[in-house]
N, C-alpha and C. Protein backbone atom coordinates (compact mmCIF):
# COMPACT_ATOMS: atom_id res chain seq x y z
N UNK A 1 60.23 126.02 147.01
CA UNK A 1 60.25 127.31 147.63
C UNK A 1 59.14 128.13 147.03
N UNK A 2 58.91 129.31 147.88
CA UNK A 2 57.67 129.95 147.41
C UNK A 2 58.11 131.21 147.53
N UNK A 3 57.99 131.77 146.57
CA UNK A 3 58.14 133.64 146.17
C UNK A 3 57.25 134.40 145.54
N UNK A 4 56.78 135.61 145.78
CA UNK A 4 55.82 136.34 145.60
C UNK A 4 55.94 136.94 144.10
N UNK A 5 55.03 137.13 143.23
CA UNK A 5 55.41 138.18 142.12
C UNK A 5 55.22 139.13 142.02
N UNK A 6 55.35 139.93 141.09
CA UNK A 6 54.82 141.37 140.99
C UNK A 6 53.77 141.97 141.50
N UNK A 7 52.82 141.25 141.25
CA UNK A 7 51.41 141.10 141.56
C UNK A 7 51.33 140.47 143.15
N UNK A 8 50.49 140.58 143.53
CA UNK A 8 49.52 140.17 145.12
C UNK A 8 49.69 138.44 144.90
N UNK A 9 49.57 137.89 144.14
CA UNK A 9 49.78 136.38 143.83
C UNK A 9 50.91 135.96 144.12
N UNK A 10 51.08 134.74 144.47
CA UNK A 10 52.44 134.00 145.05
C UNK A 10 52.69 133.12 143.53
N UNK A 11 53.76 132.89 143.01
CA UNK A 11 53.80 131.85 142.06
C UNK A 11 54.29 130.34 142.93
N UNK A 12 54.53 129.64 142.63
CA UNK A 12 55.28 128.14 143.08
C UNK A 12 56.37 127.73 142.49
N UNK A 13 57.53 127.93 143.27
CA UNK A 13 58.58 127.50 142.29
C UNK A 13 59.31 126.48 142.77
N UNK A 14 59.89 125.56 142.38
CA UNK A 14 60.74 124.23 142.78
C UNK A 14 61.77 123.97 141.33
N UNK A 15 62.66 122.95 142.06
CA UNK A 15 64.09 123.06 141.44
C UNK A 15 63.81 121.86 141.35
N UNK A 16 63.86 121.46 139.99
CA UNK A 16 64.38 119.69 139.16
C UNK A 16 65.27 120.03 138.66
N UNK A 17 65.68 118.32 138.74
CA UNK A 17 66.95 117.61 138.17
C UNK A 17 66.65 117.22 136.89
N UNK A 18 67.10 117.96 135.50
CA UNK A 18 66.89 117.71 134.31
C UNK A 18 68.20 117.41 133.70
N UNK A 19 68.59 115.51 133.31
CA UNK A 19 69.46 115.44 133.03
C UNK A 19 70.96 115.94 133.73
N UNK A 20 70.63 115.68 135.19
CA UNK A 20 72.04 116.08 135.67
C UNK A 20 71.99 118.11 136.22
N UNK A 21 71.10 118.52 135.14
CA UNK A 21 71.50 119.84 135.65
C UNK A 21 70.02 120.52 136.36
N UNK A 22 70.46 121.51 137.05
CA UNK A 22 69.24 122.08 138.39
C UNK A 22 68.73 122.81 137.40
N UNK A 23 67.40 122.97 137.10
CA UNK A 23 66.71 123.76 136.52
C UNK A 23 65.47 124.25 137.57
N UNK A 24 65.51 125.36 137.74
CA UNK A 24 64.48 126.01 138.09
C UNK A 24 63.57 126.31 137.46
N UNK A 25 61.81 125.87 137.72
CA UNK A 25 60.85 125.72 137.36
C UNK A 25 59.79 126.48 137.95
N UNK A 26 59.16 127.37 137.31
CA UNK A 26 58.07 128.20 137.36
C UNK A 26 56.68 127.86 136.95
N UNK A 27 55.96 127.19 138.17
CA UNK A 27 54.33 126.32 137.52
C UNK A 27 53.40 127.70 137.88
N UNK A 28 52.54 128.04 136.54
CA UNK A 28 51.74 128.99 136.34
C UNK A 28 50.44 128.77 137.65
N UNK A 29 50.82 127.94 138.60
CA UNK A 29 49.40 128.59 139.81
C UNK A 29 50.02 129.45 140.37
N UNK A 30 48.82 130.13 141.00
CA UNK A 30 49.62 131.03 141.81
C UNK A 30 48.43 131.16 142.59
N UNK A 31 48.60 132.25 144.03
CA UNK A 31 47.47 132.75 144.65
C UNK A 31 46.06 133.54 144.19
N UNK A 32 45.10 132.54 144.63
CA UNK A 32 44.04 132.87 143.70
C UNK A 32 43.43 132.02 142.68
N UNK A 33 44.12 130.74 142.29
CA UNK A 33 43.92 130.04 141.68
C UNK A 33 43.77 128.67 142.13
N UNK A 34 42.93 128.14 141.55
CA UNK A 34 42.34 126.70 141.65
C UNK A 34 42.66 125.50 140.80
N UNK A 35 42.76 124.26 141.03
CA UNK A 35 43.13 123.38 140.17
C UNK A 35 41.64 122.14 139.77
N UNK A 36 41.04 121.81 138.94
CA UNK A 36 40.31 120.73 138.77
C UNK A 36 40.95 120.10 137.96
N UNK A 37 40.55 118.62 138.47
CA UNK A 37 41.25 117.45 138.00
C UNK A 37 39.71 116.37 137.47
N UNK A 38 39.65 116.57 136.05
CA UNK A 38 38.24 116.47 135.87
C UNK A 38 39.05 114.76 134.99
N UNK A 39 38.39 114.02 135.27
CA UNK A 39 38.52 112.63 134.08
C UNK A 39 36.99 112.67 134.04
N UNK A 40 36.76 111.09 133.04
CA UNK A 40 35.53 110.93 132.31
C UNK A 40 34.27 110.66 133.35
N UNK A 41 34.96 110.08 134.49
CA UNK A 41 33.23 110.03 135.38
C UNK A 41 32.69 107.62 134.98
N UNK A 42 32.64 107.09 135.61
CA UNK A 42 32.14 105.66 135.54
C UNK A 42 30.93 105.59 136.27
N UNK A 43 30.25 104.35 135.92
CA UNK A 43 28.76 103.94 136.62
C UNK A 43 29.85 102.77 137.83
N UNK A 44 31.09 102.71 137.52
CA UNK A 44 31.65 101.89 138.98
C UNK A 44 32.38 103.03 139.64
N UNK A 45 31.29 103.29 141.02
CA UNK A 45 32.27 103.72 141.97
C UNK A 45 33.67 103.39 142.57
N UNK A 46 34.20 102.41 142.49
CA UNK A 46 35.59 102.36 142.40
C UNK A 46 36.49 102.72 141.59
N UNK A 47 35.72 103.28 140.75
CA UNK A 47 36.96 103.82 139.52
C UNK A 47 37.03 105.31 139.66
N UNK A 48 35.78 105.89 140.06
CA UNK A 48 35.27 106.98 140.44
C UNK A 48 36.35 107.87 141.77
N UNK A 49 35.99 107.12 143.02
CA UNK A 49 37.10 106.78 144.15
C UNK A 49 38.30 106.93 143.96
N UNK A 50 38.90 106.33 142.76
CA UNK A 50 40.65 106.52 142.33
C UNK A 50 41.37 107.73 141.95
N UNK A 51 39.76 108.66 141.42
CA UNK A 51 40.11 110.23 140.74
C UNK A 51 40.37 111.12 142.24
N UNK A 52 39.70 110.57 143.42
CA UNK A 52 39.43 111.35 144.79
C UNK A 52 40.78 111.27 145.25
N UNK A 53 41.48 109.72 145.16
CA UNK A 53 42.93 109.37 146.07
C UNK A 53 43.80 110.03 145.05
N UNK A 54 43.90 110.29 143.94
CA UNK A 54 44.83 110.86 143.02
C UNK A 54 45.31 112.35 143.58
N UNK A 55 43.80 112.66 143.58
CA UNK A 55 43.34 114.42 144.15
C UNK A 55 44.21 114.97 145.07
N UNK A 56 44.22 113.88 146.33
CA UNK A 56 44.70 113.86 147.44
C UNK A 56 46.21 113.52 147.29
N UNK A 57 47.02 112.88 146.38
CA UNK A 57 48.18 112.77 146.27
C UNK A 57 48.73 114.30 145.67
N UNK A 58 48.18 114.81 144.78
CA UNK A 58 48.18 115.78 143.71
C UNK A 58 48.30 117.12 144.67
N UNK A 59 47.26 117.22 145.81
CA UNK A 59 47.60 118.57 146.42
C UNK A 59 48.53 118.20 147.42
N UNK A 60 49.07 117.27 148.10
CA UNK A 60 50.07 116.59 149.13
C UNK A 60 51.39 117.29 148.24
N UNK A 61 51.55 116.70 146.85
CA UNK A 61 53.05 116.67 146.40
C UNK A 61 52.67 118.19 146.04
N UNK A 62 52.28 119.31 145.58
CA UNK A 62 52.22 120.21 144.75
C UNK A 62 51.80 121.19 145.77
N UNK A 63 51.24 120.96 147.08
CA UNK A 63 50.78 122.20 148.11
C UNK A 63 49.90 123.20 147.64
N UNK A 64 49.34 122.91 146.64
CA UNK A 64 48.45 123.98 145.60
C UNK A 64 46.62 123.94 147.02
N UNK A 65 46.59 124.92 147.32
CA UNK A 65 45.36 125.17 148.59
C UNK A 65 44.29 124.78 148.02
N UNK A 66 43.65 124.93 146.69
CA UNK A 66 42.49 124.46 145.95
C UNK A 66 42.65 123.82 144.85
N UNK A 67 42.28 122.09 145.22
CA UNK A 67 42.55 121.05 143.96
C UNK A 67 40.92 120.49 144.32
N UNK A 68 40.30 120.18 143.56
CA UNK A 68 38.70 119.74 143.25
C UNK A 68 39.01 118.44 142.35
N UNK A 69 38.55 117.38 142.61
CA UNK A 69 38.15 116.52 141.59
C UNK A 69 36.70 116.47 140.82
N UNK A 70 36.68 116.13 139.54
CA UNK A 70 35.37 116.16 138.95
C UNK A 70 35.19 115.23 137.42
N UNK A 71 33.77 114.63 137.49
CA UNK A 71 33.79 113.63 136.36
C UNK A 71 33.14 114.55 135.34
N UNK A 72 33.82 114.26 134.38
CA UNK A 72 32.67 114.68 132.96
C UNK A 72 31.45 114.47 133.01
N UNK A 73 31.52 113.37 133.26
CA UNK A 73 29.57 112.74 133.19
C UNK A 73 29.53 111.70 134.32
N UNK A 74 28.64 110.85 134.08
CA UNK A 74 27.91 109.56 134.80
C UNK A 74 28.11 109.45 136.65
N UNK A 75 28.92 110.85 136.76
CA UNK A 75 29.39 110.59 138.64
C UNK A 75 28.91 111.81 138.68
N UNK A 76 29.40 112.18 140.63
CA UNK A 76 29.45 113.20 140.92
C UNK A 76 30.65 113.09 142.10
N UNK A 77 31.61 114.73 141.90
CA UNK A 77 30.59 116.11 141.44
C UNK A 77 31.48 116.42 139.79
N UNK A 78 30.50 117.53 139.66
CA UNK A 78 30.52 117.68 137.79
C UNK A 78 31.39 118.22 138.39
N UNK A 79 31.69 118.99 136.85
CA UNK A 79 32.69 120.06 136.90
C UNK A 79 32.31 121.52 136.99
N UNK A 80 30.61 120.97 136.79
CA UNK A 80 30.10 122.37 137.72
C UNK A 80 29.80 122.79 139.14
N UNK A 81 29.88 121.34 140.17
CA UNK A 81 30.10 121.28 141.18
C UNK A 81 31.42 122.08 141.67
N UNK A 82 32.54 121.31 140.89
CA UNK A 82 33.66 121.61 141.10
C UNK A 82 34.35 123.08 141.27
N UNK A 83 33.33 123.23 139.88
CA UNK A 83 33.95 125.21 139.88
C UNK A 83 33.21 125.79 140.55
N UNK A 84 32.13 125.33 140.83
CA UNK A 84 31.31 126.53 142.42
C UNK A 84 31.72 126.07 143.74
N UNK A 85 32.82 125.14 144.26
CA UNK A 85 33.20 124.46 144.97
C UNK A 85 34.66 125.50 144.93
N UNK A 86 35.27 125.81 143.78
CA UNK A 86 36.34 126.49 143.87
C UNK A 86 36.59 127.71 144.37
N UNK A 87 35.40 128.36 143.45
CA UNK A 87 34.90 129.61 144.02
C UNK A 87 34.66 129.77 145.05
N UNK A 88 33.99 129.31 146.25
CA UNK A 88 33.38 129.34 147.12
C UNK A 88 34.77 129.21 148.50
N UNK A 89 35.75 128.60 147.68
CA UNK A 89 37.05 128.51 148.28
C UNK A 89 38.49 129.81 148.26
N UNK A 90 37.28 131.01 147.22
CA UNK A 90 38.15 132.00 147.09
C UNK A 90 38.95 132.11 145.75
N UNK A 91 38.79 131.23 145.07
CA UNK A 91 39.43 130.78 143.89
C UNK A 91 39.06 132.27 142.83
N UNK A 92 39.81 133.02 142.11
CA UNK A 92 39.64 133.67 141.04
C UNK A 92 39.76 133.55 139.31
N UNK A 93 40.55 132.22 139.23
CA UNK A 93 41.24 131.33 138.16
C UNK A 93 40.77 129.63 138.10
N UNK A 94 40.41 129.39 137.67
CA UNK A 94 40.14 127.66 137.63
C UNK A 94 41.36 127.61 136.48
N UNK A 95 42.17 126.39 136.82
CA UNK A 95 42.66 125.75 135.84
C UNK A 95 42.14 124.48 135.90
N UNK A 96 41.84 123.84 134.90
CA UNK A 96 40.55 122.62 134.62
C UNK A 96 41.86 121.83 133.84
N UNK A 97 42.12 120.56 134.39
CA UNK A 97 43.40 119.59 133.96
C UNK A 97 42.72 118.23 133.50
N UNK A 98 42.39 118.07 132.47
CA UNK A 98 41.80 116.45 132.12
C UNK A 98 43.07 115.61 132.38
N UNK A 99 42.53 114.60 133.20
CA UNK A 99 42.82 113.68 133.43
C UNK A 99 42.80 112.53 132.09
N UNK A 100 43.21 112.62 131.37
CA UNK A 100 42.94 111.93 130.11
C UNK A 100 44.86 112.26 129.39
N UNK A 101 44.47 110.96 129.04
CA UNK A 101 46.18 110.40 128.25
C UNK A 101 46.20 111.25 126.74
N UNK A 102 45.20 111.27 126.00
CA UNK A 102 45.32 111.58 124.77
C UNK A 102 44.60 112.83 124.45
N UNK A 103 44.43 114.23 123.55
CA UNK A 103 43.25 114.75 123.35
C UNK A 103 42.01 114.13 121.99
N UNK A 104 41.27 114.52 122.41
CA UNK A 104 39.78 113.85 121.85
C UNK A 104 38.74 114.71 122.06
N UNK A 105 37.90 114.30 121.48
CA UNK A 105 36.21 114.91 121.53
C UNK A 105 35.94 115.30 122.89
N UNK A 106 36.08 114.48 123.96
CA UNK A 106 35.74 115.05 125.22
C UNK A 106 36.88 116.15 125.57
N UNK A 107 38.11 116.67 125.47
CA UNK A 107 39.05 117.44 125.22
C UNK A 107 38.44 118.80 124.65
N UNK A 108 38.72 118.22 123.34
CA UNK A 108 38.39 119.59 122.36
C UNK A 108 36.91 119.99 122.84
N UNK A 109 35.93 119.37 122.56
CA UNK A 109 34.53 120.02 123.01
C UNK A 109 33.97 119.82 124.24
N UNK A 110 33.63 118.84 124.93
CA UNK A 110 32.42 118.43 126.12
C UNK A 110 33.20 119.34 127.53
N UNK A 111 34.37 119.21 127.31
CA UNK A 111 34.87 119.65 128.97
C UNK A 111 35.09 121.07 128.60
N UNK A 112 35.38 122.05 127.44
CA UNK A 112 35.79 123.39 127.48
C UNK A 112 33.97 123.80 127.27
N UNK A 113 32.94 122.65 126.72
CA UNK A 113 31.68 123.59 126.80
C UNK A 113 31.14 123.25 128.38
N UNK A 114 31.44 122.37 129.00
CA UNK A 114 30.75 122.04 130.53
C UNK A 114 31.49 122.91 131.34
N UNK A 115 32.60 123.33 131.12
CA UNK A 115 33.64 124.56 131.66
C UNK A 115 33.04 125.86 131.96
N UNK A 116 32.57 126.34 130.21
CA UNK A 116 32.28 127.44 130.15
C UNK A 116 30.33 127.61 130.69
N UNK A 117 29.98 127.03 130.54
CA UNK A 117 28.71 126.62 131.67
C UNK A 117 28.47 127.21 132.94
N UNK A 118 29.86 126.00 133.50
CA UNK A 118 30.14 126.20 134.92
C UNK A 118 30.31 127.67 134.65
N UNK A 119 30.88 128.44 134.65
CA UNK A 119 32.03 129.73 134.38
C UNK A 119 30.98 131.00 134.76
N UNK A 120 29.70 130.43 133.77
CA UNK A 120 28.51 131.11 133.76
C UNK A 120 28.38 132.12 134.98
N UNK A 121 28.21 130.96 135.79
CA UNK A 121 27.48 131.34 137.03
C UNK A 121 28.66 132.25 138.14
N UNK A 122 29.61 132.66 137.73
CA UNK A 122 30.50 133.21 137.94
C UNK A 122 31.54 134.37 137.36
N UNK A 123 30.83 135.78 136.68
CA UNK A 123 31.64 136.82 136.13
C UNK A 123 32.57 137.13 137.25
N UNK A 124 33.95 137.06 136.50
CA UNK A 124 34.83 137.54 136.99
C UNK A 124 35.79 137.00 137.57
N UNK A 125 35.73 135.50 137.30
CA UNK A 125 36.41 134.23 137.39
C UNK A 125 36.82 133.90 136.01
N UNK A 126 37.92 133.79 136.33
CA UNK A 126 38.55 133.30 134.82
C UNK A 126 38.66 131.98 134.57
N UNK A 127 39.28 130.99 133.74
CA UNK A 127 39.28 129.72 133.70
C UNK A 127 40.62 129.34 132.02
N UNK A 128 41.10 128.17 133.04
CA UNK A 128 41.93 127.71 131.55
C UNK A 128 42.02 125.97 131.67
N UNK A 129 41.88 126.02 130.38
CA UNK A 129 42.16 124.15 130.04
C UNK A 129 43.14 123.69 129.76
N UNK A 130 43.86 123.19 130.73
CA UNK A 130 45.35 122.35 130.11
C UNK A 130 44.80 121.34 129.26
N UNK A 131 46.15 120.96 128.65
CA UNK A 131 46.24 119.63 127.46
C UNK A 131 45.83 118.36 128.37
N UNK A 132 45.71 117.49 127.57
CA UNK A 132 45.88 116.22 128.55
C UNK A 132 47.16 115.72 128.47
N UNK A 133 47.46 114.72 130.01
CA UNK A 133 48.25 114.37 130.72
C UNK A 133 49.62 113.81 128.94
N UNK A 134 48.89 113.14 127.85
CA UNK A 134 50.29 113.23 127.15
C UNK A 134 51.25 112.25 127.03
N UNK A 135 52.38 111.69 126.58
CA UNK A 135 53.35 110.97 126.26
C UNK A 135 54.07 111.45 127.15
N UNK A 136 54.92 110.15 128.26
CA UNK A 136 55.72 110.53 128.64
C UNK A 136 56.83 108.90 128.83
N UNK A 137 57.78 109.40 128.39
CA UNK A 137 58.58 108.24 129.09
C UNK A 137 58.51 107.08 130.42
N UNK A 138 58.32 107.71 131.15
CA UNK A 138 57.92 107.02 132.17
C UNK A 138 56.91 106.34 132.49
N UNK A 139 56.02 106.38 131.28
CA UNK A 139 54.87 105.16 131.15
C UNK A 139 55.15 104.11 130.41
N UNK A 140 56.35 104.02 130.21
CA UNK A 140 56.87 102.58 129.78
C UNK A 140 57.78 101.99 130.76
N UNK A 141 57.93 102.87 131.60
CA UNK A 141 58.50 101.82 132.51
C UNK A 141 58.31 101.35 133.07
């Protein structure tokens, strides 16, 4: 379901099943905001390709209006493609989501300095870096 907040922005809210009980869940996009889904970028376009079909699953299940895919390096589009791609879509917020299992060097430094780059070319656009994707149970099964 979708409800408006205080503000001109819509938040996104949906109801999981945690352990049996309904918990209602509040995901920080809202109207106005953009999602990039940046992993490392390959010299094989088929691996490249897999970040695009992900993309496409990612705004299907989540209905979020602006999801961008983007490689760190060796592909295209960057993640400076991506964030003038967002913008250009109305976007006021980038949230920038590595696609990456663990944090690391490309984490901590290469994607928050290729971020703030991108960002450049855009006062008045904000931007945030989630963690990476993380430990989860369900990758052992």
């Amino acid at each position: 379901m979708e409800a408006s907040s205080s503000s001109s922005s819509s938040l996104i809210f949906t109801r999981k099943e945690l352990k049996g009980v309904g918990v209602d869940v509040v995901f920080g996009v809202g109207g106005g905001d953009a999602v990039i889904i940046v992993d490392h970028g390959s010299r094989r376009n088929e691996s490249n390709l897999m970040l695009n079909e992900f993309v496409v699953m990612f705004r299907e299940k989540t209905k979020y209006p602006i999801v961008e895919p983007a490689h760190m390096e060796l592909a295209e589009p960057s993640i400076k493609d991506a964030f003038n791609s967002c913008v250009q879509q109305g976007a006021r917020r980038v949230i920038v989501s590595p696609f990456f299992l663990f944090p690391g060097r490309h984490w901590h430094q290469d994607i928050p300095s290729l971020t703030a780059e991108a960002a450049k070319d855009h006062p008045g656009v904000s931007y945030v870096i989630t963690a990476p994707l993380g430990l989860h149970e369900l990758l052992v099964v």
